[in-house]
N, C-alpha and C. Protein backbone atom coordinates (compact mmCIF):
# COMPACT_ATOMS: atom_id res chain seq x y z
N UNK A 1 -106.65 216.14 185.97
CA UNK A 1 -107.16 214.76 185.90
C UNK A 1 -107.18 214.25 184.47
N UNK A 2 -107.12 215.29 183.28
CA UNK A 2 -107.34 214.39 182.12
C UNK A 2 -106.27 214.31 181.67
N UNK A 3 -104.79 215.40 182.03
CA UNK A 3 -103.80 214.86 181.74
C UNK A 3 -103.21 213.81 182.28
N UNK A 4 -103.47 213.31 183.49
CA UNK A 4 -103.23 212.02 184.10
C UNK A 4 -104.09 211.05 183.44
N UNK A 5 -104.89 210.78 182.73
CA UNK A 5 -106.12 209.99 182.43
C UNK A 5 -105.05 209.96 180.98
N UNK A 6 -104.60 210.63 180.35
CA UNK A 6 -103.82 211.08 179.01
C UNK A 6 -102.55 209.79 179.32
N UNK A 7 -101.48 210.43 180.81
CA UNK A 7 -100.92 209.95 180.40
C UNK A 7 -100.56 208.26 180.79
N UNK A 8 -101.37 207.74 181.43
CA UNK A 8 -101.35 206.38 181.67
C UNK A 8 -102.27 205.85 180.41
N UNK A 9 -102.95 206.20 179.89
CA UNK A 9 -103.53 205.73 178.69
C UNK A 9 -102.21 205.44 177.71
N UNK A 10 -101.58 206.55 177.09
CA UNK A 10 -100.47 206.35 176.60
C UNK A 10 -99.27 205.31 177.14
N UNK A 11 -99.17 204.83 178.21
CA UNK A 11 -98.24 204.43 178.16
C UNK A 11 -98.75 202.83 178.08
N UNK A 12 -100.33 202.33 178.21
CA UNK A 12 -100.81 201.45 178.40
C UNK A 12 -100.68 201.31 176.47
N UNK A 13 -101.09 202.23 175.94
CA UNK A 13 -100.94 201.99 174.29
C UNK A 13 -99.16 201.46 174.10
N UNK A 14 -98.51 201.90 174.65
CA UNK A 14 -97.26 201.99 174.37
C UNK A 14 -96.47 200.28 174.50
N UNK A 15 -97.06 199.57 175.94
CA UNK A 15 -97.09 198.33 176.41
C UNK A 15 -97.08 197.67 175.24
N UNK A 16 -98.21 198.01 174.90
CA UNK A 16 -99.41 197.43 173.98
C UNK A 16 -98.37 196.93 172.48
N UNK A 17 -97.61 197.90 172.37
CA UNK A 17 -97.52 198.00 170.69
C UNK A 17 -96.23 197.60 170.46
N UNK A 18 -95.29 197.71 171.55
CA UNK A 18 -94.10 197.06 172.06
C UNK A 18 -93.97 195.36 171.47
N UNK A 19 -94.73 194.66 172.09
CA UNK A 19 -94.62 192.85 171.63
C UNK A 19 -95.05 192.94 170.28
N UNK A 20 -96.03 193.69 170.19
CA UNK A 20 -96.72 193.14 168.37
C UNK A 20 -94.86 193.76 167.45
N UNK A 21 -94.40 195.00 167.89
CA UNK A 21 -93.35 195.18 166.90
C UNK A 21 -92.22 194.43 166.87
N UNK A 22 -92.13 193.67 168.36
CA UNK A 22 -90.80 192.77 168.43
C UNK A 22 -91.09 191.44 167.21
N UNK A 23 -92.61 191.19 167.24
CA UNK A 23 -93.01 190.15 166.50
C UNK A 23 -92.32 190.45 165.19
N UNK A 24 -92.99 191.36 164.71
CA UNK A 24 -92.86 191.83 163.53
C UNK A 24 -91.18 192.16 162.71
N UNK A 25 -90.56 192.03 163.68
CA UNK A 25 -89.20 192.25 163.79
C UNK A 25 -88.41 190.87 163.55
N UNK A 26 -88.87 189.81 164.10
CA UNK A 26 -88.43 188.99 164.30
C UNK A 26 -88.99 187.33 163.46
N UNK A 27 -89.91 187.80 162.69
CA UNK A 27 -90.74 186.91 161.51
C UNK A 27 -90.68 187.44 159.92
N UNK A 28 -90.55 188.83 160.00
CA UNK A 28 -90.26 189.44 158.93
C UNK A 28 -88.73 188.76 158.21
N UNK A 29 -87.61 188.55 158.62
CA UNK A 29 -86.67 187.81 157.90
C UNK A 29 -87.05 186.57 157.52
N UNK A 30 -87.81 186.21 157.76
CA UNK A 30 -88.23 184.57 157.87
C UNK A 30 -89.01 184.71 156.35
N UNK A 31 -89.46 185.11 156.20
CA UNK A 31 -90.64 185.47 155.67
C UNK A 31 -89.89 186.13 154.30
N UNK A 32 -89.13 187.12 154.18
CA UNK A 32 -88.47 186.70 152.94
C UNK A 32 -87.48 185.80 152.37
N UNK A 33 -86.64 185.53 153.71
CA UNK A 33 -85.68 184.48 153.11
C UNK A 33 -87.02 183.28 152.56
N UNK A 34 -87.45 183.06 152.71
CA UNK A 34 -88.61 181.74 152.08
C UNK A 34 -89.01 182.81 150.77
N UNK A 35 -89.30 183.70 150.70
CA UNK A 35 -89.73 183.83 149.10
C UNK A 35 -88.36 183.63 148.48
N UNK A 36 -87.01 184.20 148.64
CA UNK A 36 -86.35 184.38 148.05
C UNK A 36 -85.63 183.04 147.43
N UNK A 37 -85.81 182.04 148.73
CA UNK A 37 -85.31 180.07 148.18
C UNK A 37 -86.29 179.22 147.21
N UNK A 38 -87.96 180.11 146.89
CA UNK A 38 -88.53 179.46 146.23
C UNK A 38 -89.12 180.77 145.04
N UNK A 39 -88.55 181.02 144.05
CA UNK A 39 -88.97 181.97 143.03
C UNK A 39 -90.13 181.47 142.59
N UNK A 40 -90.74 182.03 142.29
CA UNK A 40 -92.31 181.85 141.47
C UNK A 40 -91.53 181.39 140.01
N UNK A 41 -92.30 180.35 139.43
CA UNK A 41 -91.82 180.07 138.08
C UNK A 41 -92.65 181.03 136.84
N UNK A 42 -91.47 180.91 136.27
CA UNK A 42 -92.14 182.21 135.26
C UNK A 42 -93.43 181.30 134.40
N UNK A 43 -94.25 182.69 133.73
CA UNK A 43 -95.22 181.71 133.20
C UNK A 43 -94.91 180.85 131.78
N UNK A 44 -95.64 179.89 131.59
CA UNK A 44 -95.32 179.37 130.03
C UNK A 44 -94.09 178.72 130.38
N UNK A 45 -93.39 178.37 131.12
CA UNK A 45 -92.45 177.95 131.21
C UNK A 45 -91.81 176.43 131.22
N UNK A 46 -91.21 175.54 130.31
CA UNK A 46 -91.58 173.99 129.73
C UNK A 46 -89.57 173.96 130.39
N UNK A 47 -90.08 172.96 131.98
CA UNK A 47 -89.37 172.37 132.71
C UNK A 47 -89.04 171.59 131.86
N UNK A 48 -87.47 171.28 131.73
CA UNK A 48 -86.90 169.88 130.76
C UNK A 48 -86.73 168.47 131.70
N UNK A 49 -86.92 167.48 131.12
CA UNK A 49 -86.83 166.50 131.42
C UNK A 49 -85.58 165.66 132.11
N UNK A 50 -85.32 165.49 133.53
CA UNK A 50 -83.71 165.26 133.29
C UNK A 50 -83.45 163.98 133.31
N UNK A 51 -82.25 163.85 132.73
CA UNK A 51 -81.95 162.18 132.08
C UNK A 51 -82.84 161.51 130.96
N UNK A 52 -83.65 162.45 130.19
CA UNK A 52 -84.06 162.05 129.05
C UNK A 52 -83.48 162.63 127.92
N UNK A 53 -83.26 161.39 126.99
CA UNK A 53 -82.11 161.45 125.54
C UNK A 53 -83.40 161.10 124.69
N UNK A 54 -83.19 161.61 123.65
CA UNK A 54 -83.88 161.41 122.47
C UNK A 54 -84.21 160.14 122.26
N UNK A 55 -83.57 159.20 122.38
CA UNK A 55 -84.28 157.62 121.80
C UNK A 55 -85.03 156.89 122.84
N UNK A 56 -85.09 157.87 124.23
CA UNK A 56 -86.08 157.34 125.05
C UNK A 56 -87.59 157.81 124.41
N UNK A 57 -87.44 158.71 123.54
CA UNK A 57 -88.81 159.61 123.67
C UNK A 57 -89.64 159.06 122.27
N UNK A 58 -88.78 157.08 121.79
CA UNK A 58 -89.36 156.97 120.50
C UNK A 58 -89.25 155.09 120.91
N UNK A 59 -90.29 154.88 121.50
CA UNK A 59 -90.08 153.77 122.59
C UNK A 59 -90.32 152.87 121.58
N UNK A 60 -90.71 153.13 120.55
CA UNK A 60 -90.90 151.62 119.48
C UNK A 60 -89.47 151.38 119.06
N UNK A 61 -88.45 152.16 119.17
CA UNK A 61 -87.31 151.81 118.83
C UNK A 61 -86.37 150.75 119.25
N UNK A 62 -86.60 150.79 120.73
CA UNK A 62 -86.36 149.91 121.45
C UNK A 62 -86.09 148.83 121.57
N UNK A 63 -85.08 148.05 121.85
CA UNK A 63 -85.01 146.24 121.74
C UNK A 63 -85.60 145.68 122.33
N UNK A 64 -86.37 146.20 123.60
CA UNK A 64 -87.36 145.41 123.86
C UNK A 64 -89.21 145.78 123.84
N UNK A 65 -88.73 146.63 122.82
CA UNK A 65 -90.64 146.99 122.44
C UNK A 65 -90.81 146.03 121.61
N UNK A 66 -92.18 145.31 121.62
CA UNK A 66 -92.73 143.82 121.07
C UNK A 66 -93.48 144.56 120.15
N UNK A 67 -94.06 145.84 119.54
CA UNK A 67 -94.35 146.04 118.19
C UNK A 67 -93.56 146.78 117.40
N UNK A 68 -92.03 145.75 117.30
CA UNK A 68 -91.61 146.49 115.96
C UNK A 68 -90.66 145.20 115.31
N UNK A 69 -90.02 145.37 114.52
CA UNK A 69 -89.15 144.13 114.02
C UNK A 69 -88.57 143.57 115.05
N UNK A 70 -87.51 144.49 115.98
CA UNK A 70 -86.91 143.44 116.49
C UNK A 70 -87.57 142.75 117.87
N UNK A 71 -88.73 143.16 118.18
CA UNK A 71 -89.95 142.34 119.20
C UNK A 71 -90.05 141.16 118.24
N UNK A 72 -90.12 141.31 117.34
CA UNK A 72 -90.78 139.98 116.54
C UNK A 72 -89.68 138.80 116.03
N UNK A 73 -88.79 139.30 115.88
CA UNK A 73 -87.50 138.62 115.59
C UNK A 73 -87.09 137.95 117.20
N UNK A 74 -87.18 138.51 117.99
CA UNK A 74 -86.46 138.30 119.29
C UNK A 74 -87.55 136.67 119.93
N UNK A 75 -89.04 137.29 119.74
CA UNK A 75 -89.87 136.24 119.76
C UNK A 75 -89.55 134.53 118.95
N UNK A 76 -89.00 135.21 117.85
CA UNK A 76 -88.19 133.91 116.57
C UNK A 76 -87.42 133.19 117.42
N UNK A 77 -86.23 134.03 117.94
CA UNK A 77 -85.05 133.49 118.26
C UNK A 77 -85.43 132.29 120.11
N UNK A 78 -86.32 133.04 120.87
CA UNK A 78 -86.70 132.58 121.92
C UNK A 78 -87.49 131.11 121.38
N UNK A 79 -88.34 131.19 120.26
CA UNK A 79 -89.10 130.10 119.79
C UNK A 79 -87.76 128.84 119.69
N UNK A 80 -86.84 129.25 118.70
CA UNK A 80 -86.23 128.29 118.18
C UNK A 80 -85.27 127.58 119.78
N UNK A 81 -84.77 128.88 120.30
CA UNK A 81 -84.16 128.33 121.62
C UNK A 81 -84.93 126.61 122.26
N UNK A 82 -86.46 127.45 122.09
CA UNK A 82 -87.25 126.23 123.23
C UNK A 82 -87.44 124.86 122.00
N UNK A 83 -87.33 125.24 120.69
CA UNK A 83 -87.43 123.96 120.03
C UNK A 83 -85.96 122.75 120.00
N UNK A 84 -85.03 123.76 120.11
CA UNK A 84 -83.62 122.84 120.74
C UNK A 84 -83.81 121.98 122.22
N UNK A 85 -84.87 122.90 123.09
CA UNK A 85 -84.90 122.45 124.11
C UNK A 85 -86.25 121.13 124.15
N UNK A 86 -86.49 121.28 122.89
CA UNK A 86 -88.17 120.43 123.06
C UNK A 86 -89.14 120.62 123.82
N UNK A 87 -89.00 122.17 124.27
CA UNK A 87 -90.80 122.65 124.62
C UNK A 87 -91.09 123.04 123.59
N UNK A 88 -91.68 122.31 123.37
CA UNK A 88 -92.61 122.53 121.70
C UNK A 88 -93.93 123.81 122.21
N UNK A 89 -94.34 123.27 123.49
CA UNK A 89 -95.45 124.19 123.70
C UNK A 89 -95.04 125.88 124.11
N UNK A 90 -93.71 125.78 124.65
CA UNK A 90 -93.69 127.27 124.63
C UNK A 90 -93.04 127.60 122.80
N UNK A 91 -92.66 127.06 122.29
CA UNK A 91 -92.19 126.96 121.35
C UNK A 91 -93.33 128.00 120.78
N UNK A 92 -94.30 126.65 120.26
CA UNK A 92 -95.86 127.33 119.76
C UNK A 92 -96.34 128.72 119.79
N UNK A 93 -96.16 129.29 121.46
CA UNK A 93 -96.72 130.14 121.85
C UNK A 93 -96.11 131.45 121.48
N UNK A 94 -94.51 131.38 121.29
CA UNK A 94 -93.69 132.32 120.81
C UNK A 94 -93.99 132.29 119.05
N UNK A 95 -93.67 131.38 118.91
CA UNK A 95 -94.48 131.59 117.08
C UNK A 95 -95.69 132.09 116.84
N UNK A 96 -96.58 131.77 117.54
CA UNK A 96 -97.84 132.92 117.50
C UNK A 96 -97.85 133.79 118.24
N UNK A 97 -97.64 134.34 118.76
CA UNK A 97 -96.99 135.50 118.84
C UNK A 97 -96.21 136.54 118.10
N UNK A 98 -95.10 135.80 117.80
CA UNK A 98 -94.12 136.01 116.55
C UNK A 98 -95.40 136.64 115.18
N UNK A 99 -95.96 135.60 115.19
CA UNK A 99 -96.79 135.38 113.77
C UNK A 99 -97.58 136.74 113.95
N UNK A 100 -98.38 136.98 114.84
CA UNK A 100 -99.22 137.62 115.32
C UNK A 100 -98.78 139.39 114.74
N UNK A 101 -97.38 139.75 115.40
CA UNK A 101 -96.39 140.70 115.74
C UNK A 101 -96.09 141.43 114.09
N UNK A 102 -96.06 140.44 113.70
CA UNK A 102 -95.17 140.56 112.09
C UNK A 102 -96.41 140.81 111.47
N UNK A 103 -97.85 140.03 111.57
CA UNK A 103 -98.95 140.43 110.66
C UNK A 103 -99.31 141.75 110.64
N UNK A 104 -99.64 142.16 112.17
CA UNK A 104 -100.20 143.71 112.17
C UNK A 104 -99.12 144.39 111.66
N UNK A 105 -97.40 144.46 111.83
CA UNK A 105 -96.78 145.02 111.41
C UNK A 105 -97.11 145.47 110.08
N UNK A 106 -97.21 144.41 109.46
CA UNK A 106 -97.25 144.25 107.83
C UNK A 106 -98.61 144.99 107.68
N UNK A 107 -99.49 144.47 108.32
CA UNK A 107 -100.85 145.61 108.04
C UNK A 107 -101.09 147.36 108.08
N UNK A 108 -100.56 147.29 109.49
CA UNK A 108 -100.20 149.36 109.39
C UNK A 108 -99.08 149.54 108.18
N UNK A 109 -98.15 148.98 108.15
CA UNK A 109 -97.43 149.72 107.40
C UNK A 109 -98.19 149.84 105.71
N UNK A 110 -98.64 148.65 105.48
CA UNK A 110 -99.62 148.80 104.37
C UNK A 110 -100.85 150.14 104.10
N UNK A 111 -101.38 150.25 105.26
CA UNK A 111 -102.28 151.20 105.45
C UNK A 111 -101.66 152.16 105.35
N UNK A 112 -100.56 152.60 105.93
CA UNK A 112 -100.24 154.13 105.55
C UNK A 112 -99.40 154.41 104.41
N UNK A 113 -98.45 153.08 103.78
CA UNK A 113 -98.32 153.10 102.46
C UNK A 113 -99.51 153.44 101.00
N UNK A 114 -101.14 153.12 102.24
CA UNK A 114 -101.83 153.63 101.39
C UNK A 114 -102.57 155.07 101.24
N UNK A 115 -102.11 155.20 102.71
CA UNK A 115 -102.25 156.89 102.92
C UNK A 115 -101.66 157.95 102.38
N UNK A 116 -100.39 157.83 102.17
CA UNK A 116 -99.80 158.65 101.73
C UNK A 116 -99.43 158.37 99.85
N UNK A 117 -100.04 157.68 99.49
CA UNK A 117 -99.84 157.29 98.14
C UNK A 117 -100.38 158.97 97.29
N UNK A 118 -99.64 159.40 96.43
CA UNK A 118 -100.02 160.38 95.70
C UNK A 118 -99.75 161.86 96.59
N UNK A 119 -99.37 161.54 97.99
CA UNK A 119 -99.03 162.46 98.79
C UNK A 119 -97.26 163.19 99.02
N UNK A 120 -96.77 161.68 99.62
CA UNK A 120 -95.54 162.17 99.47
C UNK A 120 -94.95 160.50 98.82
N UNK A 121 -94.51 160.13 97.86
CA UNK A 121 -94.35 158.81 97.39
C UNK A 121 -93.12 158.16 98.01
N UNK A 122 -92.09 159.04 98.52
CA UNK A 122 -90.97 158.37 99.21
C UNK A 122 -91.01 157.97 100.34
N UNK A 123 -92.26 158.23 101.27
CA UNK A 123 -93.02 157.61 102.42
C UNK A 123 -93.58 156.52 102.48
N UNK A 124 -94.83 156.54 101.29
CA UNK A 124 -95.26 155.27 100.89
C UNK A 124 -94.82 154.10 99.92
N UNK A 125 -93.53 154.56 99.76
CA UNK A 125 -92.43 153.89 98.98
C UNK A 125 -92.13 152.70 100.08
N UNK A 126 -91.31 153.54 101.19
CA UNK A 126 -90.78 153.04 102.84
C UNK A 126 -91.62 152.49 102.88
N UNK A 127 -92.91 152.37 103.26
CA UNK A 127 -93.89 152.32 104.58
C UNK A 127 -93.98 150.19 103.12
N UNK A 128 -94.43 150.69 101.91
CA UNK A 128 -94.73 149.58 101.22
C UNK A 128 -93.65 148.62 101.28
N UNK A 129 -92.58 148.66 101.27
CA UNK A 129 -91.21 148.21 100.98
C UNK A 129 -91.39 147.36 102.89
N UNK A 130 -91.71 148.26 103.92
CA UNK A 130 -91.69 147.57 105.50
C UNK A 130 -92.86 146.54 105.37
N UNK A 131 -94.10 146.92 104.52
CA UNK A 131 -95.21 145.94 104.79
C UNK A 131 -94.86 144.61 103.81
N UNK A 132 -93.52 144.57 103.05
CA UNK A 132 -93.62 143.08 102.21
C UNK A 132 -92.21 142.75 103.29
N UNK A 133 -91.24 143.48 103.41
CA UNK A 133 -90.31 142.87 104.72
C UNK A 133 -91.36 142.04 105.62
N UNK A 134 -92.03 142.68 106.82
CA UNK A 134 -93.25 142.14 107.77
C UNK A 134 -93.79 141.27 107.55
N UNK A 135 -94.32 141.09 106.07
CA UNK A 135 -94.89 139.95 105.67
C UNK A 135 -94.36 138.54 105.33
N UNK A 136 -93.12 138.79 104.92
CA UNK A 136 -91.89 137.71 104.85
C UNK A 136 -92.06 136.86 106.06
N UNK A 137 -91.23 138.01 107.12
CA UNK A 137 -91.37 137.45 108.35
C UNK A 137 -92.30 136.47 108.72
N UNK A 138 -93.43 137.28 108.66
CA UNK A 138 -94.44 136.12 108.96
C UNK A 138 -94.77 135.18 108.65
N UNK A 139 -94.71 134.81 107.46
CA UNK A 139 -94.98 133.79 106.68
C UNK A 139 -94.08 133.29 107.02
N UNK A 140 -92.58 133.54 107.71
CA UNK A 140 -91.22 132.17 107.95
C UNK A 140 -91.89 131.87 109.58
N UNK A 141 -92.07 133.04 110.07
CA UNK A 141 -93.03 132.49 111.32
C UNK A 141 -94.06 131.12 111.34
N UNK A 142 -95.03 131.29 110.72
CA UNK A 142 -96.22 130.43 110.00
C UNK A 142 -95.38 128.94 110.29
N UNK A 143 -94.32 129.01 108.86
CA UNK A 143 -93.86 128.08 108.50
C UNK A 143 -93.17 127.26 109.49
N UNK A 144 -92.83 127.54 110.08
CA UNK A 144 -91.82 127.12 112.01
C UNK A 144 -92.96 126.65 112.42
N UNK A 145 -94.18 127.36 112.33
CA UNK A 145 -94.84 127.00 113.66
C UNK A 145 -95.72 125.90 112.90
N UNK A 146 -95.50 125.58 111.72
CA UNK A 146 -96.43 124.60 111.06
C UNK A 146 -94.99 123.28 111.36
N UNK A 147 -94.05 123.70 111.26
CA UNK A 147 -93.29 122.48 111.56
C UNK A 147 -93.35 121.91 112.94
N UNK A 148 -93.70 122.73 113.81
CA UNK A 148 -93.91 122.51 115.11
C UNK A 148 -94.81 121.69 115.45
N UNK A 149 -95.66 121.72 114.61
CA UNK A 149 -97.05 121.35 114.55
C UNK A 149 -97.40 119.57 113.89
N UNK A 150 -96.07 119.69 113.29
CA UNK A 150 -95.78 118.29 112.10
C UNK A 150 -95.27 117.54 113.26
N UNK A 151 -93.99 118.22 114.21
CA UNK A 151 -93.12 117.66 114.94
C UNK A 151 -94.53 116.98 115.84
N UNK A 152 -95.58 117.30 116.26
CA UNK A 152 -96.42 117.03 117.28
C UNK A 152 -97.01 116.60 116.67
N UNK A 153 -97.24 115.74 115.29
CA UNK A 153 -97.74 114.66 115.22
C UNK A 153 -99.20 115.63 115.21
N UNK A 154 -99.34 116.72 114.42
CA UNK A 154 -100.53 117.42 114.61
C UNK A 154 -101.06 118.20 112.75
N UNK A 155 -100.92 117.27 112.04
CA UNK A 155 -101.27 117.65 111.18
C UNK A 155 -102.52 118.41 110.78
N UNK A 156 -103.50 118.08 110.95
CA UNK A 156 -104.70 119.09 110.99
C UNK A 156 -104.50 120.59 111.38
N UNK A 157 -103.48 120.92 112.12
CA UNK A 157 -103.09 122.09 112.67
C UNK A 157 -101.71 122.74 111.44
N UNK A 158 -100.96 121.92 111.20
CA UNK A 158 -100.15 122.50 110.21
C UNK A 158 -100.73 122.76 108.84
N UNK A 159 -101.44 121.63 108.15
CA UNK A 159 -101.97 122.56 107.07
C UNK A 159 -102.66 123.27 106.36
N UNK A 160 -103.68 124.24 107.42
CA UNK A 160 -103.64 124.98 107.07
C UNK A 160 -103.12 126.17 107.16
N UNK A 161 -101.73 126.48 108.03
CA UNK A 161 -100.56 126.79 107.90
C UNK A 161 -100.42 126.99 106.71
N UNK A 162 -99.80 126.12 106.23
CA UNK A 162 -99.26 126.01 105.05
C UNK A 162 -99.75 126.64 103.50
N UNK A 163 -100.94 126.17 103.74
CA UNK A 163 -101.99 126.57 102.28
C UNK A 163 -101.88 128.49 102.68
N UNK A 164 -102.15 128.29 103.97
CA UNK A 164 -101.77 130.27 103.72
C UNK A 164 -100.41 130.88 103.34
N UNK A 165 -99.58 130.09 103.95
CA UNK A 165 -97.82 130.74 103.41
C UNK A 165 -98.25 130.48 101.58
N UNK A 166 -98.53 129.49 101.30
CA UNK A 166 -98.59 129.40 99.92
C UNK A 166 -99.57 130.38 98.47
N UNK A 167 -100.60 130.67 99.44
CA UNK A 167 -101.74 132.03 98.99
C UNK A 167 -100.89 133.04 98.81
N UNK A 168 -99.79 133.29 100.49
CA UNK A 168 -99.69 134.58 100.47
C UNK A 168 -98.16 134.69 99.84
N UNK A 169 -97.27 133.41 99.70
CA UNK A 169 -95.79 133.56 98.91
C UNK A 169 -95.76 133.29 97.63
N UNK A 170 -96.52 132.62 96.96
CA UNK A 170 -96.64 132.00 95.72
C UNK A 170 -96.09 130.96 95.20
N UNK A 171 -96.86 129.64 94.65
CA UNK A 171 -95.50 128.35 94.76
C UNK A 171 -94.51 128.94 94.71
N UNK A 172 -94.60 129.95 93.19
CA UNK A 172 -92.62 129.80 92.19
C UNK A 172 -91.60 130.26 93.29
N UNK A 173 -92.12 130.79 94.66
CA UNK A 173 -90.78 131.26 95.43
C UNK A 173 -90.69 130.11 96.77
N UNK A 174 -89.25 130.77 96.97
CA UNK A 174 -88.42 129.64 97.73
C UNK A 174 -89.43 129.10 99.13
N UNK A 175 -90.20 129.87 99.60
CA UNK A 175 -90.82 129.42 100.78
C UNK A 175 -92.52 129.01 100.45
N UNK A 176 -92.87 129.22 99.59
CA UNK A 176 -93.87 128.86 98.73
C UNK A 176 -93.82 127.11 98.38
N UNK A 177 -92.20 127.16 97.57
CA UNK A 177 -92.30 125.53 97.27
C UNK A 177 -92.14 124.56 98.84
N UNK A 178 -91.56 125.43 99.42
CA UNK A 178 -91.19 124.52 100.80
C UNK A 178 -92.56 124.12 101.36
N UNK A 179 -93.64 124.96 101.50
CA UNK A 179 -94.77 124.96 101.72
C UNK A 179 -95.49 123.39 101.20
N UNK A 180 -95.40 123.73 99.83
CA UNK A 180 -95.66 122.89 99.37
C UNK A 180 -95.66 121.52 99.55
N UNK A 181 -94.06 121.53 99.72
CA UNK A 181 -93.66 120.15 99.64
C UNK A 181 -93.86 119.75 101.33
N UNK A 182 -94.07 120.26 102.19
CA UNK A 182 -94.68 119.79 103.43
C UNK A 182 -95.83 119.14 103.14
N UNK A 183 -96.88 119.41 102.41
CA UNK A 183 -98.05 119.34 101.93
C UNK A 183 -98.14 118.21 101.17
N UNK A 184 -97.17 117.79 100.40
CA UNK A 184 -96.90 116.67 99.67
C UNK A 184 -96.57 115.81 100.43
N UNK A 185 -95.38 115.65 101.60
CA UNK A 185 -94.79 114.91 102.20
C UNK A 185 -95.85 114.17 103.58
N UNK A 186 -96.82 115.18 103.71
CA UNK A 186 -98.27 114.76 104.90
C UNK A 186 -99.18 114.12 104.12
N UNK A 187 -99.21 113.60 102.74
CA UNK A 187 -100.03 113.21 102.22
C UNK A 187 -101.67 114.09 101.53
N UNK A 188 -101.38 115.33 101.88
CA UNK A 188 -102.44 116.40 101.33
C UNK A 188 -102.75 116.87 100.49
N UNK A 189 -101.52 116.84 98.90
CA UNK A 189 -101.39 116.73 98.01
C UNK A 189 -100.95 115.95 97.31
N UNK A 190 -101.17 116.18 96.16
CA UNK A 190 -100.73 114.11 95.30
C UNK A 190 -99.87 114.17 94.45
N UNK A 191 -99.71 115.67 94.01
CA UNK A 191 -98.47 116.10 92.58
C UNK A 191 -97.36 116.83 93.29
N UNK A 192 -96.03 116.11 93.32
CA UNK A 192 -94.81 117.03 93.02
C UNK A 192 -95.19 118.06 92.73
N UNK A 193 -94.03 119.39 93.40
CA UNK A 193 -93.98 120.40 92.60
C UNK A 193 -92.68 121.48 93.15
N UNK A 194 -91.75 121.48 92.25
CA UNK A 194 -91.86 121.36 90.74
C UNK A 194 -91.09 120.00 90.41
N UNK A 195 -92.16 119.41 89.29
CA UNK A 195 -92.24 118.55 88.77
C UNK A 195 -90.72 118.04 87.54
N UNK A 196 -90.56 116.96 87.86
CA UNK A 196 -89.48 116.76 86.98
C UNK A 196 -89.51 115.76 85.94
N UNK A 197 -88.70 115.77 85.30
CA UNK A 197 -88.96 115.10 83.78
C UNK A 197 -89.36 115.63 82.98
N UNK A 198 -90.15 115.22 82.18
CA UNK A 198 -90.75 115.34 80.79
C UNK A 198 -92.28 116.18 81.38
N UNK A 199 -92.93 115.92 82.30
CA UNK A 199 -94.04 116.14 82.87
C UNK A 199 -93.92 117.84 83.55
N UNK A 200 -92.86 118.28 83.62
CA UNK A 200 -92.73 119.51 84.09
C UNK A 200 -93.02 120.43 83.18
N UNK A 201 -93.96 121.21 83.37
CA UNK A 201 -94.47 122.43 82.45
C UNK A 201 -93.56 123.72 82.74
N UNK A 202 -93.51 124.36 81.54
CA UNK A 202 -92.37 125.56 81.62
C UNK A 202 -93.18 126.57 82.14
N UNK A 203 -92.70 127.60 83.17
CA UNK A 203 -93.53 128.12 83.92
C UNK A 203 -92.41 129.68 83.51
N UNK A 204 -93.44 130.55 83.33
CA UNK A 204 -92.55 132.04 83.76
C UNK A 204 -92.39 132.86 84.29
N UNK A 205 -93.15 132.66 85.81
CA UNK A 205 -93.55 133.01 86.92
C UNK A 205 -92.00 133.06 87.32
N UNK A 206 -91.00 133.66 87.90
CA UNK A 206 -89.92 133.50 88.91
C UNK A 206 -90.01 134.44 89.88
């Protein structure tokens, strides 16, 4: 009786163990082909970027990034477009803008022309040399948008325009006297300059 008790037990184990191994038989390929299509990435490992080139990765460079020269120049050229066209008001809005673009320019680059002063001098050589470029700009900016301002019959608004291009260019230079003579020509000043005849003082400012 207990070898009969033995051997139907066994064969009931045997039933038993039959499906679980077919399983096992039949999920087991599965199961590595999937590790083998997805490798573990090694560690530390710096995925590259695809379809990125170097002058994507320096976006102020750009022709159409609005803080660097040619944002600010491009703003110029759009201004003057709309003054051919006589929207004076988008006109305006691109000159300040413009104006705006070229000041801060001129300001960082000043600042770190002053950072690096005594540090590395051919940096703050550059950086000084970009903050009087920037500043040019702006001041021809100014000056547009003070004419804009004349064109609209809006004098109160142009000069003091003007008195700043003139602070910040100095009469004796070319956009300085132009300044000027806006200033003369609106009735805001009362003396020529520069003065001619006998009345002209020798100046040695150039």
């Amino acid at each position: 009786m207990v070898v009969s008790g033995s051997v139907r037990l066994l064969h009931l184990n045997g039933f038993t163990f039959l499906p679980l191994l077919a399983a096992l038989t039949v999920f087991a390929p599965f199961q590595v082909q999937a590790q083998e299509s997805s490798p573990p990435a090694a560690p530390n490992q710096v995925q590259p970027l695809e379809g990125t080139e170097t002058n994507e990765l320096r976006p102020l460079t750009q022709d159409n990034s609005l803080l660097s020269l040619q944002g600010g120049q491009r703003l110029m050229s759009e201004a003057s477009s709309a003054v051919s066209a006589q929207n004076y008001a988008l006109a305006m809005k691109k000159l300040q803008d413009a104006r705006q673009v070229f000041n801060q320019l001129s300001n960082f680059y000043q600042e770190l022309a002053g950072s690096f002063s005594g540090i590395d001098n051919r940096i703050s050589d550059t950086q000084r040399r970009k903050a009087v470029e920037t500043a040019q700009m702006r001041d021809e900016a100014t000056y547009q948008l003070a004419l804009v301002h004349r064109a609209q019959n809006q004098p109160e608004l142009a000069v003091p325009l003007l008195v700043q291009i003139i602070r910040s260019q100095n009469p004796t230079r070319d956009l300085g006297k132009k300044a000027y003579q806006q200033l003369f020509e609106l009735g805001f000043v009362d003396s020529p300059y520069p003065r001619t005849g006998n009345n002209s003082p020798s100046s040695s400012a150039q």
